[in-house]
Protein backbone atom coordinates (compact mmCIF):
# COMPACT_ATOMS: atom_id res chain seq x y z
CA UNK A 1 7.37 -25.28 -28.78
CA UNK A 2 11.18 -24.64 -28.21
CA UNK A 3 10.34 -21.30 -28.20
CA UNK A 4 8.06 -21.59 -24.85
CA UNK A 5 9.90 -23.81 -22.88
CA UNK A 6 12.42 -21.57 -23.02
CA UNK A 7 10.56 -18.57 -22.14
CA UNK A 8 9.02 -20.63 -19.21
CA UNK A 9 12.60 -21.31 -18.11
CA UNK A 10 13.22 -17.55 -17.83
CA UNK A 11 10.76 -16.95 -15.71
CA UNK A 12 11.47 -19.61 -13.37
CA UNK A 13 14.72 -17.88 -13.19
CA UNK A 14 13.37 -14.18 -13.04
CA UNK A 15 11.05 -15.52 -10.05
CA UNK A 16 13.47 -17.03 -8.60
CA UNK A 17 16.40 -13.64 -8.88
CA UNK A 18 13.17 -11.48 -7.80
CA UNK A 19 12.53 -13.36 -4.46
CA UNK A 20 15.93 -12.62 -4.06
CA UNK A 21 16.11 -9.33 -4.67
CA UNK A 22 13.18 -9.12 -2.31
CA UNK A 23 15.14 -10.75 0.79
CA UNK A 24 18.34 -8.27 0.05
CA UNK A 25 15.71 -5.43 0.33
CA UNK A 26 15.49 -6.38 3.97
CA UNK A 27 18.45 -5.79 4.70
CA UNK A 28 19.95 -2.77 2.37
CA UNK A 29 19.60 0.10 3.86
CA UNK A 30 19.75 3.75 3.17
CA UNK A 31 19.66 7.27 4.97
CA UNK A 32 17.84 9.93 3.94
CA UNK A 33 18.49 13.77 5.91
CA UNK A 34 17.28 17.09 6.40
CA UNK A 35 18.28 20.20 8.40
CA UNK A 36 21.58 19.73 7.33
CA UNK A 37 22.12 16.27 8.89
CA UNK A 38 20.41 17.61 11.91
CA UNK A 39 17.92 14.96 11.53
CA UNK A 40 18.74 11.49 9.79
CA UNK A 41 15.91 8.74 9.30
CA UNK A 42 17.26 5.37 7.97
CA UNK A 43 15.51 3.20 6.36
CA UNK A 44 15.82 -0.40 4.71
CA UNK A 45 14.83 -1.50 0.94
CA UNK A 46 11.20 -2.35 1.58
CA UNK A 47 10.79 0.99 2.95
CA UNK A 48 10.37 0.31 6.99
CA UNK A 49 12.09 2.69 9.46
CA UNK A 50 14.88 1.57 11.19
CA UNK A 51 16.29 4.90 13.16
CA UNK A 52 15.61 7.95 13.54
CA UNK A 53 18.22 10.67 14.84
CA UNK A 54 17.50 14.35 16.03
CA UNK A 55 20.73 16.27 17.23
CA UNK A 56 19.81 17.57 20.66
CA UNK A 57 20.06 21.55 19.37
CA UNK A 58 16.65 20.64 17.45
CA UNK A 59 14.71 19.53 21.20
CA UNK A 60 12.71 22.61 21.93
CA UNK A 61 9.04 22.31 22.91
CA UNK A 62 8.38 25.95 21.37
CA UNK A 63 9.77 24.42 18.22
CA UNK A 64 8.18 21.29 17.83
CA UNK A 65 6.13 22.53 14.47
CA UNK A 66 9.93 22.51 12.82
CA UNK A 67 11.04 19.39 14.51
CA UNK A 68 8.09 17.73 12.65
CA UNK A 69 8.35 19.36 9.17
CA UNK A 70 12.31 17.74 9.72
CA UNK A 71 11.05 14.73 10.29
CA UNK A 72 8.80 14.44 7.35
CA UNK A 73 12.05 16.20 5.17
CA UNK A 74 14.35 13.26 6.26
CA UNK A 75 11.91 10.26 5.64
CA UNK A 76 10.75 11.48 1.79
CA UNK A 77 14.47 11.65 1.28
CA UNK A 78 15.10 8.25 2.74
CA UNK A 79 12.21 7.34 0.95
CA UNK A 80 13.64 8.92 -2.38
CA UNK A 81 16.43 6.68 -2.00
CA UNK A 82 15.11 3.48 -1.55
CA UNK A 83 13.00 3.71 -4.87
CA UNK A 84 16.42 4.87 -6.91
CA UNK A 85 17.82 1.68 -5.07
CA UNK A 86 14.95 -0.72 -5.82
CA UNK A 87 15.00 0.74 -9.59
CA UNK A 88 18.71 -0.13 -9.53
CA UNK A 89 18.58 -3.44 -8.49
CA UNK A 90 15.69 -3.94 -10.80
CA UNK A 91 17.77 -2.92 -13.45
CA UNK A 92 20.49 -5.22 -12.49
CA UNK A 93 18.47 -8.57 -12.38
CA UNK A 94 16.47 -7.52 -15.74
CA UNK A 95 20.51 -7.78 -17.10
CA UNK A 96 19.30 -7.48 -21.25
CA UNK A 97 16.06 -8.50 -20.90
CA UNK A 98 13.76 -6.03 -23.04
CA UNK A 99 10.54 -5.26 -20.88
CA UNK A 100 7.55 -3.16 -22.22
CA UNK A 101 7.87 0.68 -21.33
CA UNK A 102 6.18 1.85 -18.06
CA UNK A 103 6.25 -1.54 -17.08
CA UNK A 104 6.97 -2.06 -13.37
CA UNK A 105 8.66 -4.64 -11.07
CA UNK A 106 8.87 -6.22 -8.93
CA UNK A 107 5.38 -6.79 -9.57
């Protein structure tokens, strides 16, 4: 019985580190790029977009098609980053704690 109560402390204490970690998500954020820094997206840890920036050489209506692919380049890269984030705060809050393989969080 010793045995449970102090697993059910744990995760009392996991919950309470992972709503947490949820909050700080909020406000972390990262920036992800493409064209050479021609176009930056930033975005924060739960993955919402915050800014975008286009450098004014990239603003030409017969171009747009590029502009667009840019665009898309710079938020998967963002996007990129904010998982490797989330995996290393994750990895932070688990501290020792041995979790099953392919197991995910935060849940």
């Amino acid at each position: 019985m010793k045995n449970l109560s102090q697993m059910m402390k744990q995760a009392q204490e996991m919950q309470a580190k992972m709503n947490e970690m949820q909050e700080r998500l909020g406000e972390i954020e990262v920036q992800g790029q493409s064209g050479a820094g021609l176009v930056k997206v930033t975005l924060n840890g739960k993955g919402e977009m915050k800014a975008l920036k286009i450098d004014r050489s990239l603003v030409d209506p017969e171009e747009v098609e590029v502009l667009e692919d840019l665009i898309v380049a710079a938020f998967a890269d963002a996007k990129a980053k904010v998982e490797t984030t989330i995996q290393e705060e994750t990895q932070k809050l688990m501290g020792g704690l041995k979790l099953p393989p392919g197991l995910k969080l935060p849940f």
